[in-house]
C-alpha atoms as a PDB file:
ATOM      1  CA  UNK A   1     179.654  80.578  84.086  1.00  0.00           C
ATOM      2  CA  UNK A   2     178.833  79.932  80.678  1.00  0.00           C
ATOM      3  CA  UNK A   3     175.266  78.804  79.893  1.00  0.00           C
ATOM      4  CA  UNK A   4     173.943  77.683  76.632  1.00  0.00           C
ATOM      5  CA  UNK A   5     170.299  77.287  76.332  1.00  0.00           C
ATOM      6  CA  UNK A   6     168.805  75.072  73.556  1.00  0.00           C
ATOM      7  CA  UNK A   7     165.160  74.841  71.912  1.00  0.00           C
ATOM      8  CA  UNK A   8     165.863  72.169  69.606  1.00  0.00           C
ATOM      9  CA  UNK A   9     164.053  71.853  66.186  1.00  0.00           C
ATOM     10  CA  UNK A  10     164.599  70.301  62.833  1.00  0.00           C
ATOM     11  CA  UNK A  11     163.546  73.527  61.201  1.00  0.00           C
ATOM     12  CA  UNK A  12     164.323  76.392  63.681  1.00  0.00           C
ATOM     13  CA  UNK A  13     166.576  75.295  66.614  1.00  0.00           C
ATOM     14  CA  UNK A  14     167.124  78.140  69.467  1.00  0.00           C
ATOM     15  CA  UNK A  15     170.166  78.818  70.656  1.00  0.00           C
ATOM     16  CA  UNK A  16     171.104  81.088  73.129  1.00  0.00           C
ATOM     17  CA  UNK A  17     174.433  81.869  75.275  1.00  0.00           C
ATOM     18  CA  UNK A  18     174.276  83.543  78.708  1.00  0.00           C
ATOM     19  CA  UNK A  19     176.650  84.336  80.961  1.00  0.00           C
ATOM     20  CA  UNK A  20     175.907  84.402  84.686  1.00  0.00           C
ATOM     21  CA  UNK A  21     178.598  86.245  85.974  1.00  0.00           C
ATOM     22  CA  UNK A  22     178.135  88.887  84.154  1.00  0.00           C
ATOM     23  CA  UNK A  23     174.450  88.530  83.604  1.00  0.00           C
ATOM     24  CA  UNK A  24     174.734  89.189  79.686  1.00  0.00           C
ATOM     25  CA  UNK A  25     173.303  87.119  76.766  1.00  0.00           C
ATOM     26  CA  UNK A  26     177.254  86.353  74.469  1.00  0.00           C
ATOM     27  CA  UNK A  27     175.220  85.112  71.442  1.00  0.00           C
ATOM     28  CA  UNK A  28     171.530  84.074  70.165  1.00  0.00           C
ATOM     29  CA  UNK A  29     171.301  81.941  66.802  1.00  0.00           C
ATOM     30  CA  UNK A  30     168.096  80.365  65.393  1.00  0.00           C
ATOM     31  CA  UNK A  31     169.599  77.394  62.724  1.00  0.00           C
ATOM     32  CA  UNK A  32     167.436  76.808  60.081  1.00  0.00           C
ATOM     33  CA  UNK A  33     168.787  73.816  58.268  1.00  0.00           C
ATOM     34  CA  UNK A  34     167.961  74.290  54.047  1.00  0.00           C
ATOM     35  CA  UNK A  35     165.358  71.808  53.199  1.00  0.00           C
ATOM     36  CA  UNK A  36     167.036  71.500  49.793  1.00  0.00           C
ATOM     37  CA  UNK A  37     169.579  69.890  48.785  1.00  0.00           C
ATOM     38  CA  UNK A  38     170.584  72.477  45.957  1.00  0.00           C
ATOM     39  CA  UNK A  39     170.435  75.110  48.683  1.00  0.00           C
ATOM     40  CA  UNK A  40     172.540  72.923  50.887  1.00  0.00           C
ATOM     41  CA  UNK A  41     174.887  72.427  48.488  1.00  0.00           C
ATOM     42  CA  UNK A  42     175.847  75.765  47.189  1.00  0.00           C
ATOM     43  CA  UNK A  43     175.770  76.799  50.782  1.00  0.00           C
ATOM     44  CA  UNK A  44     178.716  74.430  51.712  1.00  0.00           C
ATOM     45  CA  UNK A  45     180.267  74.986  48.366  1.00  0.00           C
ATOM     46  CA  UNK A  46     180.159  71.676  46.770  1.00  0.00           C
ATOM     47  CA  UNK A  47     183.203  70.267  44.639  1.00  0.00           C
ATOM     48  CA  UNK A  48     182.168  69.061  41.190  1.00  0.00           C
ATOM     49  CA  UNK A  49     182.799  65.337  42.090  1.00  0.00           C
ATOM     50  CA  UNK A  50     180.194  66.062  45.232  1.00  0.00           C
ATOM     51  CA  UNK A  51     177.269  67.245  42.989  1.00  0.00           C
ATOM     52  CA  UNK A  52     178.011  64.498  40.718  1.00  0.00           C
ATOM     53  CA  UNK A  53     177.020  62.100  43.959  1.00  0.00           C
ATOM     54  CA  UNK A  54     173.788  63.665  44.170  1.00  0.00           C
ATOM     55  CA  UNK A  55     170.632  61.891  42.988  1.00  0.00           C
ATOM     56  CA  UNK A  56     169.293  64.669  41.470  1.00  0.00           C
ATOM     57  CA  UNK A  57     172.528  65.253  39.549  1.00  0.00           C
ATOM     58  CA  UNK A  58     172.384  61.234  38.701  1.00  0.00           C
ATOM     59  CA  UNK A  59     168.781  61.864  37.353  1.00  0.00           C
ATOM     60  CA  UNK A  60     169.491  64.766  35.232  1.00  0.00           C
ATOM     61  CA  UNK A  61     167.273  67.152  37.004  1.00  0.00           C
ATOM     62  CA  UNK A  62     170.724  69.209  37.689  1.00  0.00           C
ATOM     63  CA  UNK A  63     173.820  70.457  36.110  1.00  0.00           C
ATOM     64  CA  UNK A  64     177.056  70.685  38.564  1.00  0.00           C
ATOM     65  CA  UNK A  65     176.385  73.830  39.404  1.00  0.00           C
ATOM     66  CA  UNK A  66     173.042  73.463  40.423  1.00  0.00           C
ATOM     67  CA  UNK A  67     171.363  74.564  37.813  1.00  0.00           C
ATOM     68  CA  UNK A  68     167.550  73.254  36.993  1.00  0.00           C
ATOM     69  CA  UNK A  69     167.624  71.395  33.906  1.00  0.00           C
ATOM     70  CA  UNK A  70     163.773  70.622  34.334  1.00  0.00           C
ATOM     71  CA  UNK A  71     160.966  72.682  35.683  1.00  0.00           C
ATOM     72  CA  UNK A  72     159.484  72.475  38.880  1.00  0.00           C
ATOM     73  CA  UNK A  73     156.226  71.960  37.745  1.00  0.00           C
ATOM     74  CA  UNK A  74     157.598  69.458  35.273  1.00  0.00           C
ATOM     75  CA  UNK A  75     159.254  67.068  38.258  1.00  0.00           C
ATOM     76  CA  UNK A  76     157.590  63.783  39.274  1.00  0.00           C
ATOM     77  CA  UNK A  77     156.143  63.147  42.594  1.00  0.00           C
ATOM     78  CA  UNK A  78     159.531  60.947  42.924  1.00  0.00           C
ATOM     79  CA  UNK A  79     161.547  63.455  41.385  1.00  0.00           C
ATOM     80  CA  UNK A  80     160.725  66.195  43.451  1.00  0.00           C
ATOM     81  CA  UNK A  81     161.802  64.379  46.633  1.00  0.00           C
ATOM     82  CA  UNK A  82     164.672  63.883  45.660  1.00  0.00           C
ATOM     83  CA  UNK A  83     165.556  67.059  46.215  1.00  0.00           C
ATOM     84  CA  UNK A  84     164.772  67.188  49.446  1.00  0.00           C
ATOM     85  CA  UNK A  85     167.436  67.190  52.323  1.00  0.00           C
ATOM     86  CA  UNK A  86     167.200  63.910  54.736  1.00  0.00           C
ATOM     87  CA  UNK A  87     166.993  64.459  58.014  1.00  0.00           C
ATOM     88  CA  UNK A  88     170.379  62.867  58.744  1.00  0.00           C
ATOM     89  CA  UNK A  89     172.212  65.537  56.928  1.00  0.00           C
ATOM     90  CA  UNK A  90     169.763  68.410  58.642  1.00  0.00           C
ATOM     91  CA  UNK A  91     170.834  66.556  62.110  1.00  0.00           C
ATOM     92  CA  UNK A  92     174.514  66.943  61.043  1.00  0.00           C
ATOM     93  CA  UNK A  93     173.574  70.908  59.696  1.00  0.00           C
ATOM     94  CA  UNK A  94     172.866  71.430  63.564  1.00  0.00           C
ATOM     95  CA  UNK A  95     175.129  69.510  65.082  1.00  0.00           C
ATOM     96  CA  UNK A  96     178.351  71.566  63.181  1.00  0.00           C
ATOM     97  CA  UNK A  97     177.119  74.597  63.947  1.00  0.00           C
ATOM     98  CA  UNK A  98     176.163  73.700  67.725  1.00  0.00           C
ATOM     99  CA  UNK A  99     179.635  72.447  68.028  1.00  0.00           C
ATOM    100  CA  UNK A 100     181.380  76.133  66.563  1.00  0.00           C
ATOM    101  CA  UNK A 101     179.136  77.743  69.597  1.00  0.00           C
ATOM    102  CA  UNK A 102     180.519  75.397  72.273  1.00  0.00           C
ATOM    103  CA  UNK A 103     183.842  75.983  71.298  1.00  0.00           C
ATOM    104  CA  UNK A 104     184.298  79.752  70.727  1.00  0.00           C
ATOM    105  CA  UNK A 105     182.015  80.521  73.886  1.00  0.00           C
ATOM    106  CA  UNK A 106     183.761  77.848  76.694  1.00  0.00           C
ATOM    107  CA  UNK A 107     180.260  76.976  77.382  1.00  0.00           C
ATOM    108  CA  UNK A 108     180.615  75.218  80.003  1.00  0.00           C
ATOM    109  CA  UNK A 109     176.573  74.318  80.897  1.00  0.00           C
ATOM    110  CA  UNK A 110     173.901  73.214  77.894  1.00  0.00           C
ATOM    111  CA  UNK A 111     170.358  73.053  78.941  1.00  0.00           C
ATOM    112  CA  UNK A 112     167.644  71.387  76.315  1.00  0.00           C
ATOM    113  CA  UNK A 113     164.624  71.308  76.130  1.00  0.00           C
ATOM    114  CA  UNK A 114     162.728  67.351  76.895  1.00  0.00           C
ATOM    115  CA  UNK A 115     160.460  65.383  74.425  1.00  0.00           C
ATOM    116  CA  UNK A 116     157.016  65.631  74.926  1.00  0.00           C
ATOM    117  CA  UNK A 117     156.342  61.738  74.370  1.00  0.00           C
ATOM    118  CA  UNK A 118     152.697  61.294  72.793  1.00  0.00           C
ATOM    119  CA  UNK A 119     152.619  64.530  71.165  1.00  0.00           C
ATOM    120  CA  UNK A 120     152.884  65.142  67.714  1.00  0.00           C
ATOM    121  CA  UNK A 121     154.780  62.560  64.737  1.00  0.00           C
ATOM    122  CA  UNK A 122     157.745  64.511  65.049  1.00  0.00           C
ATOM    123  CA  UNK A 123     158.480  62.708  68.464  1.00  0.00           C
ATOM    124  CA  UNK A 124     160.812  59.844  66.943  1.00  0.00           C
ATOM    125  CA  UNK A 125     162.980  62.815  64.901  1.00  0.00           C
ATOM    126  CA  UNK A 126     163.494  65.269  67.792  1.00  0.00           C
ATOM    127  CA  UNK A 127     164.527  62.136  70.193  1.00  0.00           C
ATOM    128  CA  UNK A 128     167.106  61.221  68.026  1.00  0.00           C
ATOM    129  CA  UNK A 129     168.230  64.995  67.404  1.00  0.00           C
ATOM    130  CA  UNK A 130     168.116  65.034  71.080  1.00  0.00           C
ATOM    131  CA  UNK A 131     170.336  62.416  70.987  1.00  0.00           C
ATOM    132  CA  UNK A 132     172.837  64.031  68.179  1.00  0.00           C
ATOM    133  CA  UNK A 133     173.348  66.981  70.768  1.00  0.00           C
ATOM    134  CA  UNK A 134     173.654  65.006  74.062  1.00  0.00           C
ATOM    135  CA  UNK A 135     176.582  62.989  72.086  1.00  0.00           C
ATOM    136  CA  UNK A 136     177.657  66.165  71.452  1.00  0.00           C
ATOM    137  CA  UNK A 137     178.000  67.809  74.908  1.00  0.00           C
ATOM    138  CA  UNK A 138     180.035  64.817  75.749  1.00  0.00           C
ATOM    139  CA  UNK A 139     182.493  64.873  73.166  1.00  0.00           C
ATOM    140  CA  UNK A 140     183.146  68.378  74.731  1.00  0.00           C
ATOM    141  CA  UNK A 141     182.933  67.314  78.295  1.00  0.00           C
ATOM    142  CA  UNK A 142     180.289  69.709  78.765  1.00  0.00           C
ATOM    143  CA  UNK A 143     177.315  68.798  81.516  1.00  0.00           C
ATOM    144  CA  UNK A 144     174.027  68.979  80.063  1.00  0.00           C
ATOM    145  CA  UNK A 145     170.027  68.356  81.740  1.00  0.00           C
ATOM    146  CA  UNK A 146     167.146  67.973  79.437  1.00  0.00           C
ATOM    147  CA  UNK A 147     164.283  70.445  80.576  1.00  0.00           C
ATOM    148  CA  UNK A 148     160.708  69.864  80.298  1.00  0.00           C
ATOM    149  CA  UNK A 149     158.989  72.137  78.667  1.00  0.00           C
ATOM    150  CA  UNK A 150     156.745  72.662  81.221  1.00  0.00           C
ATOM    151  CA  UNK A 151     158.909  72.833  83.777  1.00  0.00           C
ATOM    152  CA  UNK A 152     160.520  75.841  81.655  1.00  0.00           C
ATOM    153  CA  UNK A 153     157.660  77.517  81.358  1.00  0.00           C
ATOM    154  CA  UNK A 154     156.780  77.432  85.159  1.00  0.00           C
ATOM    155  CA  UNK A 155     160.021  78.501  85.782  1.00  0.00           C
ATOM    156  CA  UNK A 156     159.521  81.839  83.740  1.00  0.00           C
ATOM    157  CA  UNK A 157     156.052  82.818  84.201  1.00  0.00           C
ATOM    158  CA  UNK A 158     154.544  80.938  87.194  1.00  0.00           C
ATOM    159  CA  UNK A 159     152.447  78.591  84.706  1.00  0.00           C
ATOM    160  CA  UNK A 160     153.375  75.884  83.559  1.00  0.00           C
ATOM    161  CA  UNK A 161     151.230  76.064  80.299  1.00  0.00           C
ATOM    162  CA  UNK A 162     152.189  79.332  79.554  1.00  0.00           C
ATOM    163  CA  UNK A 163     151.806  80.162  75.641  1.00  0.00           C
ATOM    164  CA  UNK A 164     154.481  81.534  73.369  1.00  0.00           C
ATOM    165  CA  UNK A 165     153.368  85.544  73.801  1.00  0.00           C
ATOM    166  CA  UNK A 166     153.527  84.800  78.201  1.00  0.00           C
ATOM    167  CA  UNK A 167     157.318  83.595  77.154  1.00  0.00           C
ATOM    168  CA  UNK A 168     158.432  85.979  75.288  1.00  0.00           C
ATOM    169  CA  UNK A 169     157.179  88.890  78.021  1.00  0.00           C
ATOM    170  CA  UNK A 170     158.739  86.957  80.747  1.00  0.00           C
ATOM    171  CA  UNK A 171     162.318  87.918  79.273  1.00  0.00           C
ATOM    172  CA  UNK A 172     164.384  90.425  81.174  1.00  0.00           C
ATOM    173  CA  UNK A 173     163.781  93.815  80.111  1.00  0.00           C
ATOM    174  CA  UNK A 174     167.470  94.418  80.024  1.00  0.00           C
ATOM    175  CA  UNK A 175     167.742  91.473  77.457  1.00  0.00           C
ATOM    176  CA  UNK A 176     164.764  91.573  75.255  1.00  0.00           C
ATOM    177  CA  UNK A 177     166.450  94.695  73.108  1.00  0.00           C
ATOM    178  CA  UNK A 178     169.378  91.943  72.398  1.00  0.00           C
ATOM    179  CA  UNK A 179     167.494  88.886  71.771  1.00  0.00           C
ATOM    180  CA  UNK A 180     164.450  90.371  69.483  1.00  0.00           C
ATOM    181  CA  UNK A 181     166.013  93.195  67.808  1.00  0.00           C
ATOM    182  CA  UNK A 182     167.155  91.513  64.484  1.00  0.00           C
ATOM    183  CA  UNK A 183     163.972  90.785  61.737  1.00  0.00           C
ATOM    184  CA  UNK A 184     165.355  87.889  60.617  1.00  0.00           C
ATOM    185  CA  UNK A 185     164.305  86.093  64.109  1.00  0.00           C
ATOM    186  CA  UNK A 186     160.698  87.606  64.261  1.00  0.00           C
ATOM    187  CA  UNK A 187     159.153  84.284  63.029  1.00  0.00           C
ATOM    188  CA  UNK A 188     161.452  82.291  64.952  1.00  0.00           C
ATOM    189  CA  UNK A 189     161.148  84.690  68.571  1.00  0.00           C
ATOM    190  CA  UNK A 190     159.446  82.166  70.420  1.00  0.00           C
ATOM    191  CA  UNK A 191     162.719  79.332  70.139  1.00  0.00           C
ATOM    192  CA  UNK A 192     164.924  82.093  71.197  1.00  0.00           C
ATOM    193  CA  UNK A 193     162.687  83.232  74.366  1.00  0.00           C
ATOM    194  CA  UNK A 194     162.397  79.651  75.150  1.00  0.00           C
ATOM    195  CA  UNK A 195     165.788  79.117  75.025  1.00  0.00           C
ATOM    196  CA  UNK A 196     166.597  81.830  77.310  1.00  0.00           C
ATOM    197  CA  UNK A 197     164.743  80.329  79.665  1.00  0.00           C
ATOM    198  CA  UNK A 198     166.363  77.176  79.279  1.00  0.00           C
ATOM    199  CA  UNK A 199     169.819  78.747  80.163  1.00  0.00           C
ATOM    200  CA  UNK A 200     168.130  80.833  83.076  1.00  0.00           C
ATOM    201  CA  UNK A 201     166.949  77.702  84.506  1.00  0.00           C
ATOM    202  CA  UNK A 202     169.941  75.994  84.087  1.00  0.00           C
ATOM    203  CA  UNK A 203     171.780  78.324  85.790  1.00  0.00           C
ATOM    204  CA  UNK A 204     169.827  77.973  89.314  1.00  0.00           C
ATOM    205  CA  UNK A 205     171.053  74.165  89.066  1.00  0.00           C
ATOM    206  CA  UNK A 206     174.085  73.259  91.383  1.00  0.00           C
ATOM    207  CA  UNK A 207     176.094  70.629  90.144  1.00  0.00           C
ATOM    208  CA  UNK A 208     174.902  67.479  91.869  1.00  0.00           C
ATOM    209  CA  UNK A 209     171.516  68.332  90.199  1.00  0.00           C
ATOM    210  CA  UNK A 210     173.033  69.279  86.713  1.00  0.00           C
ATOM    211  CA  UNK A 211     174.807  65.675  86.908  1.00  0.00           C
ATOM    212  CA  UNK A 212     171.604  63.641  87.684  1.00  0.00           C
ATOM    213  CA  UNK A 213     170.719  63.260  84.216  1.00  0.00           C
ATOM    214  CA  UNK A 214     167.148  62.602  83.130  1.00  0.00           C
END
């Protein structure tokens, strides 16, 4: 079976493929969304009629290419946010790039990690990327379970306030070469351990219990 394990964030999400038949991790991603819309931009390779929607275009804090046509430390308070990327269009980032994973792996199981409710501000914005996946996993007829994060963290180390380090050494031996061997993820090792362990759970669930949705 196909497994896909999530850790969701606006800034780093987790992602990691397992699968349990032939206990191997298929893929491990962390998506990092740009913050700015320039960066966004070039990086989906804009059309000159799409940076001429843009604000900061509109403004003339741009040129079409992108270009700064005033300083950083030049930009208003106002101005400056303007180039930064709404959440909506980070959601969306995710979303596309979630959905390329579901398709070229078959995944055929997502596990996510729950909200903490009464935690930090960021509540409100992970529910509703929460949401923006679970929509997702149904448009691909894909069973999914949200996972508390405690729950996970039981589940790997015995404790269920285990911190980030206790995570990260609870990982198969046989899979920790895979999952922390590129740089680029050292920052970001902690979303990929936890979602390993969000797949590894997930897979222990039979069906009846995958389908009784929280």
């Amino acid at each position: 079976m196909i497994i896909m394990g999530i850790d969701q964030s606006i800034t780093g999400t987790g992602v990691v493929i397992f699968d349990t038949d032939k206990d191997e991790v298929l893929h491990k991603r962390v998506i990092t969304p740009p913050t700015d819309i320039v960066k966004y931009a070039k990086e989906k390779e804009f059309e000159s009629s799409e940076w001429m929607n843009l604000d900061v275009y509109k403004e003339g804090l741009i040129d079409l290419g992108g270009k700064n046509l005033i300083k950083v430390k030049d930009r208003t308070k106002a101005q400056k946010k303007l180039f930064k990327l709404n959440n909506e269009t980070r959601f969306k980032y995710i979303i596309a790039e979630l959905a390329e994973m579901l398709k070229n792996y078959n995944v055929e199981r997502v596990g996510m990690e729950g909200i903490a409710f009464g935690g930090s501000g960021m509540t409100s914005t992970l529910s509703e990327l929460l949401g923006y996946i679970k929509c997702l996993t149904l448009l691909f007829g894909v069973d999914h379970k949200t996972i508390i994060i405690t729950t996970v963290k039981k589940f790997a180390t015995g404790k269920g306030n285990a911190l980030k380090p206790a995570m990260m050494e609870a990982v198969e031996d046989k899979h920790k070469e895979f999952l922390f061997d590129d740089d680029i993820l050292e920052k970001n090792e902690d979303d990929i351990s936890d979602a390993y362990h969000i797949a590894q759970y997930i897979s222990t669930l039979s069906d009846d219990e995958m389908r009784s949705l929280i």
